[in-house]
C-alpha atoms as a PDB file:
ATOM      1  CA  UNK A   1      30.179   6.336  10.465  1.00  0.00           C
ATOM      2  CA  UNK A   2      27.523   7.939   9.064  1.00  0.00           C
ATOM      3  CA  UNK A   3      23.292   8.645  10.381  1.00  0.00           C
ATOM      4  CA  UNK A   4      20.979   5.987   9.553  1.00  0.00           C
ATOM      5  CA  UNK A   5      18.731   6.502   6.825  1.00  0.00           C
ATOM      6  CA  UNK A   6      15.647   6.485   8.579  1.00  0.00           C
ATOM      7  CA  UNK A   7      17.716   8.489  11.262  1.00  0.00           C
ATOM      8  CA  UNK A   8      17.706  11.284   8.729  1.00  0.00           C
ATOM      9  CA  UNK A   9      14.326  11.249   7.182  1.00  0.00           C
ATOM     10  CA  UNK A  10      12.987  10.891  11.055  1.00  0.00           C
ATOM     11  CA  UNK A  11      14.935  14.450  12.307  1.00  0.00           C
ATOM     12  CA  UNK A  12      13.998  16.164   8.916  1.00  0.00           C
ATOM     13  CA  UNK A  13      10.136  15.401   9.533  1.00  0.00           C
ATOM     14  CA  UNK A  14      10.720  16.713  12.919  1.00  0.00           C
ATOM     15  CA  UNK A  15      12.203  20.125  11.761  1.00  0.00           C
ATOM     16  CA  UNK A  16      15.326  19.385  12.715  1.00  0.00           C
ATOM     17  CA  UNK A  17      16.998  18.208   9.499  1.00  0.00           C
ATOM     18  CA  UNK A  18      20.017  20.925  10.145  1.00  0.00           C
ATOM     19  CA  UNK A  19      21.060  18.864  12.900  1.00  0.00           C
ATOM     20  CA  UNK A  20      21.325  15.621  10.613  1.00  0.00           C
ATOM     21  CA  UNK A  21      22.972  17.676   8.141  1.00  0.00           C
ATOM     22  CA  UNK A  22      25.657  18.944  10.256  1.00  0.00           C
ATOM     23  CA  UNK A  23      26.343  15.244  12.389  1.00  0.00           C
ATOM     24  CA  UNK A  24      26.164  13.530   9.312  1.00  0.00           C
ATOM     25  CA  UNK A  25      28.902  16.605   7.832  1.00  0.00           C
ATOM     26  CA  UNK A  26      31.112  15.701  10.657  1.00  0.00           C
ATOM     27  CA  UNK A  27      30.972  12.172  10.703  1.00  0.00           C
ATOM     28  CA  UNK A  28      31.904  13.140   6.719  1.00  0.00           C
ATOM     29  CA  UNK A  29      34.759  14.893   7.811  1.00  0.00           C
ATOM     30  CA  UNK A  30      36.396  12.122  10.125  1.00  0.00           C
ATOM     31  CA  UNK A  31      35.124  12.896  13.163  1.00  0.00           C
ATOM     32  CA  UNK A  32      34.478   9.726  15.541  1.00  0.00           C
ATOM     33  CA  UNK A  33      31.448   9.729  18.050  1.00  0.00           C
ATOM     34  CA  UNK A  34      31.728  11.145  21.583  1.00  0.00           C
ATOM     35  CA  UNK A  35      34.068  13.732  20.537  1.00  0.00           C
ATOM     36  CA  UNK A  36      34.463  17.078  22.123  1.00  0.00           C
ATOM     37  CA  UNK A  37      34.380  20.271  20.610  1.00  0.00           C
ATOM     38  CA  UNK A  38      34.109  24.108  20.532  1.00  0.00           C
ATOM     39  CA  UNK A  39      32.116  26.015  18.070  1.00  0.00           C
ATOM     40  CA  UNK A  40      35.279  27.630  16.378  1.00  0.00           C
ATOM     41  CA  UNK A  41      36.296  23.765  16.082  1.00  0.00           C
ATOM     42  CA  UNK A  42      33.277  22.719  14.062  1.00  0.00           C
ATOM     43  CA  UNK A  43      33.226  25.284  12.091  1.00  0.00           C
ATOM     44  CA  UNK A  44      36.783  24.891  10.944  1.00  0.00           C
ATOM     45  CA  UNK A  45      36.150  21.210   9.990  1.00  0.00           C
ATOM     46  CA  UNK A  46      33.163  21.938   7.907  1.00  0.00           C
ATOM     47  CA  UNK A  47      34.779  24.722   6.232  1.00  0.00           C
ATOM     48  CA  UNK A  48      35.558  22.821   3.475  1.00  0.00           C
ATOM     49  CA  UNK A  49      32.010  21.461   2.666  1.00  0.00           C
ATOM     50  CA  UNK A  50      30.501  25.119   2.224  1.00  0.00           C
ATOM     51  CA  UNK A  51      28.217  24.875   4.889  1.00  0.00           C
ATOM     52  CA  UNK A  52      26.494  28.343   5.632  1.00  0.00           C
ATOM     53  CA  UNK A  53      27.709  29.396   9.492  1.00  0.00           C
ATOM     54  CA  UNK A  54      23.839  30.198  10.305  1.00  0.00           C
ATOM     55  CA  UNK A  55      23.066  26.287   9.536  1.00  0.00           C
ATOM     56  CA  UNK A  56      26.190  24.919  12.007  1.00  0.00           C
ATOM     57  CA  UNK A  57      24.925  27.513  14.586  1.00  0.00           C
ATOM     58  CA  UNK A  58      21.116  26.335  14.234  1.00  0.00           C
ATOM     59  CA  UNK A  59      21.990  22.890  14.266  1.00  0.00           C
ATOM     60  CA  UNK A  60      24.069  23.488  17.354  1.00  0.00           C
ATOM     61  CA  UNK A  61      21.161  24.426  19.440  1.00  0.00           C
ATOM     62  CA  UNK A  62      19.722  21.419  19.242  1.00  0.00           C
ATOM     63  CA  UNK A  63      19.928  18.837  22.560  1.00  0.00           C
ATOM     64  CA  UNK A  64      21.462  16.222  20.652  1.00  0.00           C
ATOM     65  CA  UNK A  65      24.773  17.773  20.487  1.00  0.00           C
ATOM     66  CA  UNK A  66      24.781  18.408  24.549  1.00  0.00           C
ATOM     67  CA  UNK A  67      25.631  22.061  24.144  1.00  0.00           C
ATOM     68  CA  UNK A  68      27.196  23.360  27.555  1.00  0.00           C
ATOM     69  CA  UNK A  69      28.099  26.980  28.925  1.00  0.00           C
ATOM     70  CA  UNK A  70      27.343  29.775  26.938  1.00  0.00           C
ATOM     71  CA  UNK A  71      29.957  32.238  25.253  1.00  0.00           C
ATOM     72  CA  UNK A  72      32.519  29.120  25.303  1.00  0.00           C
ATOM     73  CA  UNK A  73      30.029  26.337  24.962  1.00  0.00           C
ATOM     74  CA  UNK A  74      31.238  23.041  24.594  1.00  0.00           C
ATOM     75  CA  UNK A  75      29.503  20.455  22.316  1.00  0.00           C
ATOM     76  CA  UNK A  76      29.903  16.024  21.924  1.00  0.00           C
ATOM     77  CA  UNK A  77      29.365  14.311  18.956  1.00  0.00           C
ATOM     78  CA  UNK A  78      26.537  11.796  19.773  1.00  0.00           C
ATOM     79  CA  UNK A  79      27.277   8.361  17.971  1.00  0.00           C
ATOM     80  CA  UNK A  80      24.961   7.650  15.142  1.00  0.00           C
ATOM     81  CA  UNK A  81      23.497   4.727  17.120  1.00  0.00           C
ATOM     82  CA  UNK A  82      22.694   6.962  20.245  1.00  0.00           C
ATOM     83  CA  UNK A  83      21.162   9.747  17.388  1.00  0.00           C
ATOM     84  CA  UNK A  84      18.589   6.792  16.277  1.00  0.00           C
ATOM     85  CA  UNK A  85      17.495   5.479  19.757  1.00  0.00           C
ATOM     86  CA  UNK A  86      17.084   9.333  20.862  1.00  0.00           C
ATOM     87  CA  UNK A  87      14.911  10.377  18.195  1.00  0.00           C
ATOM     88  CA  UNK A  88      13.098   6.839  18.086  1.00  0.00           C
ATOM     89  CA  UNK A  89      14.508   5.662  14.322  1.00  0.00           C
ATOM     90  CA  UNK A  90      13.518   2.467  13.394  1.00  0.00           C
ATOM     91  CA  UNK A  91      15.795  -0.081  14.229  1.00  0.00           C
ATOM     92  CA  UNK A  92      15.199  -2.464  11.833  1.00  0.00           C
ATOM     93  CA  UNK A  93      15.993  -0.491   9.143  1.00  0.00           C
ATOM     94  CA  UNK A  94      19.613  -0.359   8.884  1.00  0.00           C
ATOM     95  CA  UNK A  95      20.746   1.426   5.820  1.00  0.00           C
ATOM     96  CA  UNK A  96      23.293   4.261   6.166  1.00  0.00           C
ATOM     97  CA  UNK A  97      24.277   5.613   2.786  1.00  0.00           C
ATOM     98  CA  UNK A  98      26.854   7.405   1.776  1.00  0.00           C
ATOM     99  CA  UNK A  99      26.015  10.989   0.664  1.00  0.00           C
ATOM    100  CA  UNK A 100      28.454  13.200  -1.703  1.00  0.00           C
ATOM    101  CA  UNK A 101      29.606  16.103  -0.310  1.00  0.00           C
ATOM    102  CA  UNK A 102      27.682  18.229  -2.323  1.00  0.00           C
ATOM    103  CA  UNK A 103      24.577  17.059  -0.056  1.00  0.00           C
ATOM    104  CA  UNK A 104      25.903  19.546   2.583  1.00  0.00           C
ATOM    105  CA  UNK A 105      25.662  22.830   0.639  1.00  0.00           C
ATOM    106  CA  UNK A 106      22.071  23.404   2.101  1.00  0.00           C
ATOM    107  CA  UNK A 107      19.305  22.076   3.617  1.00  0.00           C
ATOM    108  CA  UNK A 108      17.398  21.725  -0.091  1.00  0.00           C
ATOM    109  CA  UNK A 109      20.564  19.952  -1.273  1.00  0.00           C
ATOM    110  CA  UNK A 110      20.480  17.181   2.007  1.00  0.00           C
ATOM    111  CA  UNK A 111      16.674  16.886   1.837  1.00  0.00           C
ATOM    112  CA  UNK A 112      17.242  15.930  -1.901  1.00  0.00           C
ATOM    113  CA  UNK A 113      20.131  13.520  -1.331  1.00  0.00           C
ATOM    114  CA  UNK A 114      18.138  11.605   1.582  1.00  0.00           C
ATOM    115  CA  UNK A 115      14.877  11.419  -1.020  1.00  0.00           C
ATOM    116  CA  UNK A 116      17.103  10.018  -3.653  1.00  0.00           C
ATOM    117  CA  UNK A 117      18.493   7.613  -0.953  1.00  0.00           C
ATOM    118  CA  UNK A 118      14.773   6.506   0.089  1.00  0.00           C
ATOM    119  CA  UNK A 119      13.627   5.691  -3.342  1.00  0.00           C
ATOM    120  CA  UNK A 120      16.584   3.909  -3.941  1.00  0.00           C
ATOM    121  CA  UNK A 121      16.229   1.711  -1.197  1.00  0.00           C
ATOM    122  CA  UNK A 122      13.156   1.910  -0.677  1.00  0.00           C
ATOM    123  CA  UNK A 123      11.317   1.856  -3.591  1.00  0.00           C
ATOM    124  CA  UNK A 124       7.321   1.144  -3.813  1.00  0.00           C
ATOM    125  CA  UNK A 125       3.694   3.110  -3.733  1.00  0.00           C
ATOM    126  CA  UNK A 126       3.825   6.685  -2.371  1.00  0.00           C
ATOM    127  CA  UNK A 127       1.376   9.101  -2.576  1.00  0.00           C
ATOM    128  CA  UNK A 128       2.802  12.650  -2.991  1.00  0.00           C
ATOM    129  CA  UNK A 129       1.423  14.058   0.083  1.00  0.00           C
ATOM    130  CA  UNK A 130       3.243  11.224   1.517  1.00  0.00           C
ATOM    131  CA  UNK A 131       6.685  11.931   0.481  1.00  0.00           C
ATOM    132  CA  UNK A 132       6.238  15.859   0.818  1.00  0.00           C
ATOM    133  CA  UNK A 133       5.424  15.081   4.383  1.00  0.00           C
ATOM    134  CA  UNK A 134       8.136  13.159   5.098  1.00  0.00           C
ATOM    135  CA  UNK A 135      10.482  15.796   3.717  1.00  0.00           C
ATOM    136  CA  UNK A 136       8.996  19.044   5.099  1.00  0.00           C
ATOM    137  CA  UNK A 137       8.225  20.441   1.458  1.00  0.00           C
ATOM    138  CA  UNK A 138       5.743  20.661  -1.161  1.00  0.00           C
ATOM    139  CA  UNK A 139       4.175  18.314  -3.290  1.00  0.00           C
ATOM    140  CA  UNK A 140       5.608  20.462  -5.884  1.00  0.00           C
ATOM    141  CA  UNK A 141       9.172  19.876  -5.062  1.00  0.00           C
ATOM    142  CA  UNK A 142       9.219  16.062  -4.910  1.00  0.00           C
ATOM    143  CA  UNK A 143       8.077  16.362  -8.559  1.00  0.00           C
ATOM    144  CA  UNK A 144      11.040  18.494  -9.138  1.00  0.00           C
ATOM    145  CA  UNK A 145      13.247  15.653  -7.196  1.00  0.00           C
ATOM    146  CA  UNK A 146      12.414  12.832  -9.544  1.00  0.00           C
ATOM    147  CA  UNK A 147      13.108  14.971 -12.499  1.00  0.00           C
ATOM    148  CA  UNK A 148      16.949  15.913 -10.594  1.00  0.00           C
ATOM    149  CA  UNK A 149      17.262  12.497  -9.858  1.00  0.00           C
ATOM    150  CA  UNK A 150      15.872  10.577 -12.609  1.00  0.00           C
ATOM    151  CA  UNK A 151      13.304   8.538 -10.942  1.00  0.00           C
ATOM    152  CA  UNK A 152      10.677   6.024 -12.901  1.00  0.00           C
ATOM    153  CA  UNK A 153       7.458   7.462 -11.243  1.00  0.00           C
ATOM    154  CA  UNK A 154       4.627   5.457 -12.913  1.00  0.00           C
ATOM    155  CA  UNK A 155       0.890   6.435 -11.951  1.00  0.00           C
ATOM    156  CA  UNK A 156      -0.729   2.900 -10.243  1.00  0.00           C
ATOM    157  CA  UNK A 157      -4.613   2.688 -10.096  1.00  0.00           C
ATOM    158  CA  UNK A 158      -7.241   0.311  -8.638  1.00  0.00           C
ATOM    159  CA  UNK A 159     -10.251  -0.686 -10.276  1.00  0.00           C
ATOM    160  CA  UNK A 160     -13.719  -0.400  -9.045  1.00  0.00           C
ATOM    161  CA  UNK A 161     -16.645  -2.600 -10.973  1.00  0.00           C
ATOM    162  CA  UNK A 162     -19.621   0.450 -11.117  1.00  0.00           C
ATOM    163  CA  UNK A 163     -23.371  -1.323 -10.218  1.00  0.00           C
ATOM    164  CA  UNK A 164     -26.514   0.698 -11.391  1.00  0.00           C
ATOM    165  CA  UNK A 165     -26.865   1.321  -7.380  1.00  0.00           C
ATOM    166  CA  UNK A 166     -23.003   2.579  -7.770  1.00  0.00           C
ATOM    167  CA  UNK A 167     -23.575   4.598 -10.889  1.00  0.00           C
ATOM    168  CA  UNK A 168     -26.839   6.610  -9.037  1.00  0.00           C
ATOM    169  CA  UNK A 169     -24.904   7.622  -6.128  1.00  0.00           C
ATOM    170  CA  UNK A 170     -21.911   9.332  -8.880  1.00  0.00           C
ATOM    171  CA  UNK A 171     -22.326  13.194  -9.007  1.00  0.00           C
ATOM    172  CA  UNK A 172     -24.222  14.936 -11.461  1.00  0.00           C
ATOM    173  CA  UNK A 173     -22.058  17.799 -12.092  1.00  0.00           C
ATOM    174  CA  UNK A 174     -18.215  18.358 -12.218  1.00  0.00           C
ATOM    175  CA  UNK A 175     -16.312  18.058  -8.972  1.00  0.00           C
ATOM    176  CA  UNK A 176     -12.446  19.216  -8.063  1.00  0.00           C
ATOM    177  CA  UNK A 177     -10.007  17.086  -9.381  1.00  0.00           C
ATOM    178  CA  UNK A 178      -9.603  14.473  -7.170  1.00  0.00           C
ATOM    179  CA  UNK A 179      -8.142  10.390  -7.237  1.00  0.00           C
ATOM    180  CA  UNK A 180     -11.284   8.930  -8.303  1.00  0.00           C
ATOM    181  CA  UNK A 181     -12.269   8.671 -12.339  1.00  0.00           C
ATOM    182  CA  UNK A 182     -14.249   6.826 -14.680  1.00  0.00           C
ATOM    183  CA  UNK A 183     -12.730   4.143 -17.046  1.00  0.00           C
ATOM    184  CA  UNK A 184     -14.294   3.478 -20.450  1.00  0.00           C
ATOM    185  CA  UNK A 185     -13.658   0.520 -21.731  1.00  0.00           C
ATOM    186  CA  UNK A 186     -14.649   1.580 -25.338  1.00  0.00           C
ATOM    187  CA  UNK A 187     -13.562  -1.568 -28.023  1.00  0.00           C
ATOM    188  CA  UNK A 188     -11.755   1.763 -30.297  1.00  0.00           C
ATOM    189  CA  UNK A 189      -9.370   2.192 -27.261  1.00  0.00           C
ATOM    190  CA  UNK A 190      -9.880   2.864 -23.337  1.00  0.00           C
ATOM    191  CA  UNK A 191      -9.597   5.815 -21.746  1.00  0.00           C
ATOM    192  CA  UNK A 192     -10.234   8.037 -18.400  1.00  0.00           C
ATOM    193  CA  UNK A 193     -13.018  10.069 -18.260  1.00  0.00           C
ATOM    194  CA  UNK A 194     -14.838  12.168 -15.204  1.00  0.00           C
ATOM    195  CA  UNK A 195     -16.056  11.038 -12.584  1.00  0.00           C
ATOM    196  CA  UNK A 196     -19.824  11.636 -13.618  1.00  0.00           C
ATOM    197  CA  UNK A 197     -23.057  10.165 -13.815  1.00  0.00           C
ATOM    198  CA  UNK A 198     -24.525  11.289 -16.853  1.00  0.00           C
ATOM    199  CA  UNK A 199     -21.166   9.841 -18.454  1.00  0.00           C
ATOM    200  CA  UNK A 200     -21.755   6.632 -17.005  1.00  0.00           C
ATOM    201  CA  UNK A 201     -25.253   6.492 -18.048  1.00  0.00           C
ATOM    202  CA  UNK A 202     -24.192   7.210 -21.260  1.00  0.00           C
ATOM    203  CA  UNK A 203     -21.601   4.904 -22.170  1.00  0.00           C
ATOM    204  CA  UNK A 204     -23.671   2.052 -20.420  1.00  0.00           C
ATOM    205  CA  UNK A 205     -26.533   3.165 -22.277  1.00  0.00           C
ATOM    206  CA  UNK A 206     -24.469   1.921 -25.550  1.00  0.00           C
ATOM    207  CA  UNK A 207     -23.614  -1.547 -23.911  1.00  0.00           C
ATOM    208  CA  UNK A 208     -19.781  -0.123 -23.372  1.00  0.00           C
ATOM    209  CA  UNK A 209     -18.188  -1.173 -19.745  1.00  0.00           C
ATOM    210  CA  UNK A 210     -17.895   1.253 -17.192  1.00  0.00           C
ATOM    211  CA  UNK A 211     -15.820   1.274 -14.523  1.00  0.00           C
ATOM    212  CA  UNK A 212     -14.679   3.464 -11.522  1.00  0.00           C
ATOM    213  CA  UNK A 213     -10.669   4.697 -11.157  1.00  0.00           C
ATOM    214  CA  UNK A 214      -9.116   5.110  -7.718  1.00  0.00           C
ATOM    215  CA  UNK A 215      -5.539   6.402  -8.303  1.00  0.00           C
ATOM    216  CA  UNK A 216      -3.276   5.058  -4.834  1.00  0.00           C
ATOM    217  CA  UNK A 217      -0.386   6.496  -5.443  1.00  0.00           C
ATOM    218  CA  UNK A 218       2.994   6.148  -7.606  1.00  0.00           C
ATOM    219  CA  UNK A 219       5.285   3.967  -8.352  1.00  0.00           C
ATOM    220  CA  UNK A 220       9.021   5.034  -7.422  1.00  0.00           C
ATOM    221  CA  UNK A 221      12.188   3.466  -8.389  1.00  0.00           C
ATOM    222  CA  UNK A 222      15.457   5.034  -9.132  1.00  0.00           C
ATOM    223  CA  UNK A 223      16.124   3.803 -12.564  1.00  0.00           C
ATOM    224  CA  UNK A 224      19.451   1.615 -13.280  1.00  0.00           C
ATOM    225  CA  UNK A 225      22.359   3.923 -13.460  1.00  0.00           C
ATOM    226  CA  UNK A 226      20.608   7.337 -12.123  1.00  0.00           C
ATOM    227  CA  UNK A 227      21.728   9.676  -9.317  1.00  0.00           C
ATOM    228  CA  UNK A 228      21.744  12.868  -8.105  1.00  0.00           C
ATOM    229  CA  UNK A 229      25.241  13.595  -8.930  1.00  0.00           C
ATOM    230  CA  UNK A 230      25.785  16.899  -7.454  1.00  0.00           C
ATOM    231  CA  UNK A 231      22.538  17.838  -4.793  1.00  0.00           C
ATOM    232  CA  UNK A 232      23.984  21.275  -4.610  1.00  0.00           C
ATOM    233  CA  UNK A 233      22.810  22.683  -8.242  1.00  0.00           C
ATOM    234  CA  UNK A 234      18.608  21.391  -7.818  1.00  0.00           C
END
């Protein structure tokens, strides 16, 4: 018995990932659902996995684990069904992967073993703020995922015929880097240019397509054959 996929990536976006971590650790360890147990017990269970006594006591406090008394609390393990209807999962999704024990070293480690288990099985158009989102980190840091894991991320772009009405209303002067580009469609070889009138103007001005660039996203698959085999050294 393990968390549901979506289970996991739906506590991590709520900021409480170290309770997945540590219920999906114990289901990892043998434990079956409904059991009750002490602190000391939990703790000596997990021992073998590495896990860091500050993450088992953070993940403690949290009310899916039905923490009772104080100094000699007693906790239940919820069943991974219960986990999913508590914290709203989705239902449809069924998926429960299998994660190495490596995954439990940290909370960087389990983030990057539930990314690699998205992408596998769910692979598709994300946009980066997307993904960072869903995992609580920077956009930074999924790029540093994929390059762990060995994910095919391949840049996906829709393309936008430019009027003379379309071409006015482009800026005159250089603006942030954004999603949006110009596509020259020059018979040598195509290529991306700014987003700018005056470039517009000019390529048109020599009979040479223009078009505008809207980059939505990536494409992410996990490539045949590649895994993050140990989570704990990203």
């Amino acid at each position: 018995m393990l968390l549901h996929n979506t289970t996991r990536e739906t506590l991590i976006q709520a900021n409480r990932g170290y309770a997945a971590l540590v219920l999906d650790a114990a289901y990892c360890m043998g434990w079956e659902a409904y059991r009750v147990f002490s602190r000391a017990e939990i703790m000596e269970i997990l021992r073998p996995l590495g896990i860091p006594t500050k993450t088992v006591l953070v993940a403690l406090r949290d009310p899916l684990f039905g923490g009772r008394g104080t100094r000699n609390a007693l906790f239940r393990l919820p069943a991974a069904s219960t986990v999913r209807k508590t914290v709203g999962g989705d239902r449809e999704a069924t998926a429960r992967d299998a994660l190495d024990k490596t995954a439990f070293a940290s909370m960087h480690a389990y983030r990057l073993a539930v990314y690699a288990c998205k992408v596998k099985n769910e692979p598709g158009y994300y946009t980066r703020y997307q993904l960072a989102k869903g995992l609580g980190v920077c956009k930074n840091t999924t790029r540093n995922y994929d390059k762990k894991i060995g994910h095919s991320v391949q840049a996906a772009y829709k393309f936008h015929p430019l009027s003379d009405e379309d071409i006015d209303k482009l800026p005159t002067e250089r603006q942030p880097a954004g999603k949006y580009f110009l596509f020259v469609k020059h018979p040598n070889g195509h290529f991306f240019a700014p987003l700018l009138r005056g470039i517009a103007l000019q390529w048109r001005a020599k009979n040479i397509a223009v078009q505008m660039v809207e980059q939505v996203g990536n494409l992410y698959e996990a490539k045949p054959g590649a895994h993050a085999e140990s989570y704990a050294a990203a």
